[in-house]
Protein backbone atom coordinates (compact mmCIF):
# COMPACT_ATOMS: atom_id res chain seq x y z
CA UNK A 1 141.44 25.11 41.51
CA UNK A 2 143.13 28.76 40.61
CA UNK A 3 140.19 30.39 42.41
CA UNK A 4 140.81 28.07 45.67
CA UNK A 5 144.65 28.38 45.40
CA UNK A 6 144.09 32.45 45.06
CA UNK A 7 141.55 32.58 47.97
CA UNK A 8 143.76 30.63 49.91
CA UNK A 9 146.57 32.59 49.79
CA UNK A 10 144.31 35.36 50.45
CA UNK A 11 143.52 34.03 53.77
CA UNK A 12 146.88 32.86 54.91
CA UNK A 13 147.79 36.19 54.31
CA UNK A 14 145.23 36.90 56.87
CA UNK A 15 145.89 34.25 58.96
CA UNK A 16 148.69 35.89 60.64
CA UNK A 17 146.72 38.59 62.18
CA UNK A 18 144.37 36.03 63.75
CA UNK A 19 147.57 33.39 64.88
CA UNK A 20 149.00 36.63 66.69
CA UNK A 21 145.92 37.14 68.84
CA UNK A 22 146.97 36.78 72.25
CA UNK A 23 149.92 39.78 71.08
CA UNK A 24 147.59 42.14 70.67
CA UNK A 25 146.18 42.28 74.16
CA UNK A 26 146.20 45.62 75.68
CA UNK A 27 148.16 46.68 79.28
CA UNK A 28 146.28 46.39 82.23
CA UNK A 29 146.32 48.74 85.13
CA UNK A 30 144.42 48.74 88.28
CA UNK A 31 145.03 51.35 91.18
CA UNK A 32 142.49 50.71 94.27
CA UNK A 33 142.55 52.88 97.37
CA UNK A 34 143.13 50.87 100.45
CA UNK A 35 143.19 53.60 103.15
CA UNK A 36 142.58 57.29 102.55
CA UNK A 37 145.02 58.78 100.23
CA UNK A 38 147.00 55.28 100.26
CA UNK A 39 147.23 53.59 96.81
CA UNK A 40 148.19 49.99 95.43
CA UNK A 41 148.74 49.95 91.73
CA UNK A 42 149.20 46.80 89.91
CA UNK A 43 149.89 46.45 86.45
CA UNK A 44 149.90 43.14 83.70
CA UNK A 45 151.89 43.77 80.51
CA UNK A 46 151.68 40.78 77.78
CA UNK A 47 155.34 38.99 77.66
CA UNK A 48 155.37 39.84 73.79
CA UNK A 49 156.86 43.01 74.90
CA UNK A 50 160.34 43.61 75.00
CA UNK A 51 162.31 43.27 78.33
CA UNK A 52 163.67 46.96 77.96
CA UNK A 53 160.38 48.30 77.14
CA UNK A 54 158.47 47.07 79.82
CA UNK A 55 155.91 50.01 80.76
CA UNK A 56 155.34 51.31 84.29
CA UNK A 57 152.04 53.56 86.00
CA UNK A 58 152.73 57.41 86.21
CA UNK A 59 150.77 59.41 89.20
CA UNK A 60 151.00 63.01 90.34
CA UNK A 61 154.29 64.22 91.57
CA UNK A 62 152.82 64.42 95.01
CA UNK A 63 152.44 60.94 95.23
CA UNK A 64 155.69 58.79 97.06
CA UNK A 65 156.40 55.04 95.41
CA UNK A 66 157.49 52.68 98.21
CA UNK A 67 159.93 51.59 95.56
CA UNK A 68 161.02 51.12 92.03
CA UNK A 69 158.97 49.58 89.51
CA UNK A 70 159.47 45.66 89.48
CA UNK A 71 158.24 42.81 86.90
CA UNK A 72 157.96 39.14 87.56
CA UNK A 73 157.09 36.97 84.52
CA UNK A 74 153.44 35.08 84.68
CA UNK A 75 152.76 32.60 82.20
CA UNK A 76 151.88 35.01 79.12
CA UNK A 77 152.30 38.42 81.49
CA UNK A 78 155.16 40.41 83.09
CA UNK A 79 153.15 41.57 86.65
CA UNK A 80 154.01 44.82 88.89
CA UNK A 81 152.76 46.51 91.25
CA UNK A 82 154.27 49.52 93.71
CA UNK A 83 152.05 51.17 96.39
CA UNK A 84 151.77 54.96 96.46
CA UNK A 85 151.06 57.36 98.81
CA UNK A 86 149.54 60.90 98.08
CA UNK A 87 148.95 64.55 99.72
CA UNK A 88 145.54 64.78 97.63
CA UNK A 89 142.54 62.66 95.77
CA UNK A 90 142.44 61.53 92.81
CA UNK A 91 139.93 62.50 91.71
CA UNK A 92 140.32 65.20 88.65
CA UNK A 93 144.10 64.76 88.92
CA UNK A 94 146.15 63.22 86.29
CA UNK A 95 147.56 59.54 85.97
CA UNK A 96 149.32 57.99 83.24
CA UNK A 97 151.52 55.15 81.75
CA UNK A 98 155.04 55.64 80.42
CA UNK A 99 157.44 53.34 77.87
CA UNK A 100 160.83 53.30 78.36
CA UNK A 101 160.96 52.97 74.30
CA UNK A 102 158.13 53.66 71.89
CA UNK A 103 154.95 51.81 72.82
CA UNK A 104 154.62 48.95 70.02
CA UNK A 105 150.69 50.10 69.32
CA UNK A 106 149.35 48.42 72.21
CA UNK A 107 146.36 49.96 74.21
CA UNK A 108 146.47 50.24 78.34
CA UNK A 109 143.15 49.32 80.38
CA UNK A 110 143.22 51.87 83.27
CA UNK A 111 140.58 51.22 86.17
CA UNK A 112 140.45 53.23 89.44
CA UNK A 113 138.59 51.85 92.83
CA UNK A 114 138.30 55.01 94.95
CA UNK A 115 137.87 54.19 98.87
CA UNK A 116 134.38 55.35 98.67
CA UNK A 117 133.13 52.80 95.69
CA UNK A 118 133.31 54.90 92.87
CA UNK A 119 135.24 53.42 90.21
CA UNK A 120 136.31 54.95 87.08
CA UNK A 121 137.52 53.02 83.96
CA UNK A 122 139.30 54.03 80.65
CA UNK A 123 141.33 52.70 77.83
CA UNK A 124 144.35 54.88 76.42
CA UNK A 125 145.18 54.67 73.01
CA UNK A 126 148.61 53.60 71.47
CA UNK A 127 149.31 57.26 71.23
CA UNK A 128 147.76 58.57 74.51
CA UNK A 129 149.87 58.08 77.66
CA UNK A 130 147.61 60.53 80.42
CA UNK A 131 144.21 60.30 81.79
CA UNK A 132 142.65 62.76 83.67
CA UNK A 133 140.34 60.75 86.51
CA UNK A 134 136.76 62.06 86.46
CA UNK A 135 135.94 64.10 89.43
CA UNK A 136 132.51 61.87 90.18
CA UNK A 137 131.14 58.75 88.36
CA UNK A 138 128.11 59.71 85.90
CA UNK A 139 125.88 57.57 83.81
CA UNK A 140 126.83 58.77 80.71
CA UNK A 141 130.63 58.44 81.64
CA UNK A 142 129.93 54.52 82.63
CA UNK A 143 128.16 54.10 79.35
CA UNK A 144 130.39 55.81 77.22
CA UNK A 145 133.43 53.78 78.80
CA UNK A 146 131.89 50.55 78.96
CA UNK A 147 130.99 50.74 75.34
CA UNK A 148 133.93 51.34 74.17
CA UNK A 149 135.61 48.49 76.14
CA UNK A 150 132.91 46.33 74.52
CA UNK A 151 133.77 47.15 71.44
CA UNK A 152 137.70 47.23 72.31
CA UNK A 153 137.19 43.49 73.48
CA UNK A 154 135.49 42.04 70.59
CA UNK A 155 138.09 43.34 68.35
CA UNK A 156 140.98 41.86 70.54
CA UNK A 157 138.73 38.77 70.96
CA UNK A 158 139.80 37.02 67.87
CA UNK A 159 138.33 33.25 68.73
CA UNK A 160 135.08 35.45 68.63
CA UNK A 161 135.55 37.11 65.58
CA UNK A 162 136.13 33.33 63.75
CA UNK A 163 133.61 31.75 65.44
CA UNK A 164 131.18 34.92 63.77
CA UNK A 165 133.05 34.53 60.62
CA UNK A 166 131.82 30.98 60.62
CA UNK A 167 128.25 32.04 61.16
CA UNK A 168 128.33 33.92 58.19
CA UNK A 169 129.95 31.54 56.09
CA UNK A 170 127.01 29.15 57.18
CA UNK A 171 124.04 31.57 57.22
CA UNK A 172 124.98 32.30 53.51
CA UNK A 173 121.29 34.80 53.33
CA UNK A 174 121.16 38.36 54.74
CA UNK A 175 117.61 37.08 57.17
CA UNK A 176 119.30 33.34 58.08
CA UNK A 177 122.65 35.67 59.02
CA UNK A 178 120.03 38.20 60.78
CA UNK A 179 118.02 35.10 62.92
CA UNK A 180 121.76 33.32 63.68
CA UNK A 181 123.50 36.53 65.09
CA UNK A 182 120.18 37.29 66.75
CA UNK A 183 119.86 33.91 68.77
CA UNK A 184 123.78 34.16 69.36
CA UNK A 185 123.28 37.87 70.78
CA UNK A 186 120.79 37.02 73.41
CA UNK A 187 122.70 34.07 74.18
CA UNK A 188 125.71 35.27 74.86
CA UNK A 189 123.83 38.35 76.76
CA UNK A 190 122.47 35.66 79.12
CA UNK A 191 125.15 34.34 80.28
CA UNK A 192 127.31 37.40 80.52
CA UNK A 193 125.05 39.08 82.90
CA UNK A 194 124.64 35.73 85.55
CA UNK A 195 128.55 35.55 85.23
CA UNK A 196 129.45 38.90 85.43
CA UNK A 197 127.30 39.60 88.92
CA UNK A 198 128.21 35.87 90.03
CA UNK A 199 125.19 33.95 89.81
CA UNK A 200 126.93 31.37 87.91
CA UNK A 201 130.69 30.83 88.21
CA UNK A 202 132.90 28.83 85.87
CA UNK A 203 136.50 28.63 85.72
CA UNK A 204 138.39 30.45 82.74
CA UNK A 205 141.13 27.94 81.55
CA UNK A 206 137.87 25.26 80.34
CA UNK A 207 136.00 28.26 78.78
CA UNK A 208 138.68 29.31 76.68
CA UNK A 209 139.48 25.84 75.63
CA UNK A 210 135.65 24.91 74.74
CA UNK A 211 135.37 28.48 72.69
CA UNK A 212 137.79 27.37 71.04
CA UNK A 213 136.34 24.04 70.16
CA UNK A 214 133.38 25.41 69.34
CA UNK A 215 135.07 27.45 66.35
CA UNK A 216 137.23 23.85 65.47
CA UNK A 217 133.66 22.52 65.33
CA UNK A 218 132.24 25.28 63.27
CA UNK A 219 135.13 25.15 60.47
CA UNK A 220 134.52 21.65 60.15
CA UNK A 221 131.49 21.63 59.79
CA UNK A 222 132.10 24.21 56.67
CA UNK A 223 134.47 22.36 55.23
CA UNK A 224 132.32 19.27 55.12
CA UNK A 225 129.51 21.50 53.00
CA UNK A 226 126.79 18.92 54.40
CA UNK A 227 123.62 21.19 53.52
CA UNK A 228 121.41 18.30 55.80
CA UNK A 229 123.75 18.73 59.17
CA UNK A 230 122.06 20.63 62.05
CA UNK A 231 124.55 23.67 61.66
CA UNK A 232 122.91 24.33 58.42
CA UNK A 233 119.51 23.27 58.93
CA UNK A 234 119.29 25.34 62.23
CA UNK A 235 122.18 27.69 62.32
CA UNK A 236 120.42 29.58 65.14
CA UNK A 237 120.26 26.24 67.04
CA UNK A 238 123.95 25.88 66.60
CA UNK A 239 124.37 29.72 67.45
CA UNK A 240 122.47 30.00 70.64
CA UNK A 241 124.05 27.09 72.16
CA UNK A 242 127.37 28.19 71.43
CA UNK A 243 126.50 31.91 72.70
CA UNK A 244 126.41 30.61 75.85
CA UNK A 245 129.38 29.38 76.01
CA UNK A 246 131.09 32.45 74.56
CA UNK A 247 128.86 34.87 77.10
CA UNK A 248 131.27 33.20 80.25
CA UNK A 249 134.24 34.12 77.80
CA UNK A 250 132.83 37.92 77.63
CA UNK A 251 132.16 37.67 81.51
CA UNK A 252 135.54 36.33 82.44
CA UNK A 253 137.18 39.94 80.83
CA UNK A 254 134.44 41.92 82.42
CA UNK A 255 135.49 40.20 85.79
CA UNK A 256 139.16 41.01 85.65
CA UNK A 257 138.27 44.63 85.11
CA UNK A 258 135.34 44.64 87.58
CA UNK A 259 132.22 46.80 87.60
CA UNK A 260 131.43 50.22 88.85
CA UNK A 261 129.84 49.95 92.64
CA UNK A 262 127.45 52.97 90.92
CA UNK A 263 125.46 52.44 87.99
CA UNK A 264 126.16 48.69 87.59
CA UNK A 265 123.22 47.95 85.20
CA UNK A 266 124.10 50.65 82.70
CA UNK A 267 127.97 49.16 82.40
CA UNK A 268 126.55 46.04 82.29
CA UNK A 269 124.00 47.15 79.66
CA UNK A 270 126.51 49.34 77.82
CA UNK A 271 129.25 46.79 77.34
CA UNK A 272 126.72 44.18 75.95
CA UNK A 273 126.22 47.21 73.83
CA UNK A 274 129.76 47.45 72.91
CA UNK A 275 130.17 44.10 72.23
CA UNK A 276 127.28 43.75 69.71
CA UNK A 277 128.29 47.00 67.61
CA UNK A 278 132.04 45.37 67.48
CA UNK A 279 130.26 42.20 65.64
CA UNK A 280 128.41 44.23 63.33
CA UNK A 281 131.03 45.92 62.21
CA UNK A 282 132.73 43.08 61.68
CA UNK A 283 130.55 41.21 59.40
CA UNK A 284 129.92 44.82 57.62
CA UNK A 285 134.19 44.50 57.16
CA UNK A 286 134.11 40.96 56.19
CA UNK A 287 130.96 41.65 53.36
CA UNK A 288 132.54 44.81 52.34
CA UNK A 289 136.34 42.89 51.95
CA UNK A 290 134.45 40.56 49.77
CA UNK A 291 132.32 43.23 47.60
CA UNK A 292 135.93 44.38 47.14
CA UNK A 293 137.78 41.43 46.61
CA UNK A 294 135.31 39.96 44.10
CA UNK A 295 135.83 41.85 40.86
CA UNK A 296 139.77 41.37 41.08
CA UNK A 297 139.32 37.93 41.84
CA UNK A 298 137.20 37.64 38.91
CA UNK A 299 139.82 39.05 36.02
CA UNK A 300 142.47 36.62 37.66
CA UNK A 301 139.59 33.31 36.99
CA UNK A 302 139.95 33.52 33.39
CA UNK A 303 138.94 29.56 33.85
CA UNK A 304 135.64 30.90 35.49
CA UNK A 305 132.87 29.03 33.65
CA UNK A 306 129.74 31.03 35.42
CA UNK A 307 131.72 34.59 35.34
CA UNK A 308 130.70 34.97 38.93
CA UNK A 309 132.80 34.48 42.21
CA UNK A 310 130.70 33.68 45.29
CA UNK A 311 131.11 32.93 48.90
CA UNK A 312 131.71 29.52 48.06
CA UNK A 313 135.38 30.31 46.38
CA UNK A 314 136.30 31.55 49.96
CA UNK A 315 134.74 29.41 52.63
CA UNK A 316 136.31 26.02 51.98
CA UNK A 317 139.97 27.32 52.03
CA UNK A 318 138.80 30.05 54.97
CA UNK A 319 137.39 27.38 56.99
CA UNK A 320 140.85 25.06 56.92
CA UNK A 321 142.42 28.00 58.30
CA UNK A 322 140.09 29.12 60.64
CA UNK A 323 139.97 25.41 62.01
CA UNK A 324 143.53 25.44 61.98
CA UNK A 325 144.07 28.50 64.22
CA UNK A 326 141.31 27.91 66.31
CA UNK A 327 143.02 23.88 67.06
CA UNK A 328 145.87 25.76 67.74
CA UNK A 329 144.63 27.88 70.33
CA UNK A 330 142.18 24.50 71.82
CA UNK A 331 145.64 22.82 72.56
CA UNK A 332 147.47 25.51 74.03
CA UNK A 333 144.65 26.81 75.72
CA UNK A 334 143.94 22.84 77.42
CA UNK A 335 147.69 22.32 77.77
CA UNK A 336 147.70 25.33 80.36
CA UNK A 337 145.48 23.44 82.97
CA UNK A 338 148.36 21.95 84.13
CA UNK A 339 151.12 24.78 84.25
């Protein structure tokens, strides 16, 4: 009981970094050239932020506004947009965001549609506020960017993160983890690619509801410890048929940000790419927090009989939080079909 009632306090410390997901979303900016040297920029900032603080796009002093920077409240977003026009390109000019107040760590998604296809993409750092737009698309610019956002979106992607954390917890051997992350990786791959270049459509609000499910059903599962259930007889089973589902999850980000008209495949490639080193490094942090954790743990269980702490004095009380984030999230997520 003293080892559950330290792990669990362990993870509720935890807990709040995962029930805070959606804050932790990054700006999003989009500028597209509609006529030469004529821009429309529209930005999404998450409603967490302050009123006062509200961010707004920065372009080259040549460029003329049409007006002031305006918000309108969406849901979970404040939405802008202005419409700019310009002397010059943009191409190897300067663009930027700016924060009325300091910027409260969040990241900014910038993506530029040029008239003539070319689209360039980038994500500023808390601390960066200027990008300087590439002068022509390249291959290793695509991949470079699209690997980054990968890994970018994992990392915001908590639901994911839980629903790996659960695959762990259930693999409980370094080659059953290695076949289960395998079968969810090409899974997920799958249906990322035939819903990112619309071969299969679904809509968003149902995906993000049955992802979360699908970690509701994987804490459960945990928490019962039934070594004879399907999830762990054949966690790859389990894991494939949920990677599915989570691939439309990955493909519904990838949509609102769009693809590059040139070199498609290699963003495509490079952001499955991303996405894949963001998991590893996340089970690497989760073994490596445990590695960590377990010789403290184990002067506090002076009760310990075996003198060992294992997995097993963190999964039960994980799992009841994990379920009860993740149930969270299911009923918000299926109470917004109908705002």
């Amino acid at each position: 009981m003293k080892a559950a009632r330290i792990a669990l306090a362990l993870v509720l410390t935890l807990s709040g970094w995962a029930a805070q997901a959606h804050d932790a979303r990054p700006n999003f900016i989009q500028i597209v050239e509609a006529e030469p040297l004529a821009f429309t920029v529209s930005w999404k900032v998450p409603a967490s932020m302050p009123g006062a603080s509200l961010p707004f796009p920065t372009f080259p002093a040549d460029c003329v506004a049409d007006r002031q920077p305006v918000w309108q409240q969406a849901g979970a977003d404040y939405l802008g947009q202005q419409k700019y026009q310009c002397t010059q390109s943009l191409s190897g000019r300067t663009v930027g965001i700016q924060f009325p107040a300091a910027n409260p760590s969040l990241s900014t998604l910038y993506k530029i549609r040029l008239l003539n296809g070319e689209e360039h993409l980038r994500i500023l750092g808390p601390n960066e506020t200027e990008w300087a737009v590439p002068e022509k698309e390249t291959r290793f610019g695509v991949a470079a960017q699209y690997t980054r956002l990968g890994i970018e979106h994992i990392w915001i992607g908590i639901d994911h993160l839980l629903f790996v954390a659960c695959l762990l917890f259930i693999a409980s051997t370094p080659r059953r983890l290695l076949i289960t992350i395998t079968g969810f990786t090409v899974a997920h791959s799958i249906t990322l690619a035939l819903s990112a270049l619309d071969y299969v459509r679904i809509p968003t609000p149902p995906v993000e509801a049955a992802i979360a499910l699908s970690v509701v059903f994987m804490a459960w599962q945990i928490v019962k410890g039934d070594k004879t259930s399907l999830a762990y007889r054949y966690p790859v089973a389990v894991s494939s048929s949920f990677g599915l589902l989570h691939g439309f999850g990955f493909a519904a980000v990838l949509r609102d940000i769009g693809l590059p008209q040139i070199e498609l495949p290699t963003a495509l490639l490079f952001f499955n790419i991303g996405v894949e080193i963001g998991q590893v490094l996340f089970v690497f942090a989760l073994v490596a927090a445990f590695l960590v954790l377990r010789p403290l743990m184990l002067r506090l269980l002076l009760s310990a009989k075996d003198n060992a702490v294992h997995w097993s004095s963190l999964t039960t009380p994980a799992s009841y939080v994990i379920g009860s984030v993740a149930s969270f999230w299911m009923i918000d997520r299926v109470s917004n079909f109908w705002v």
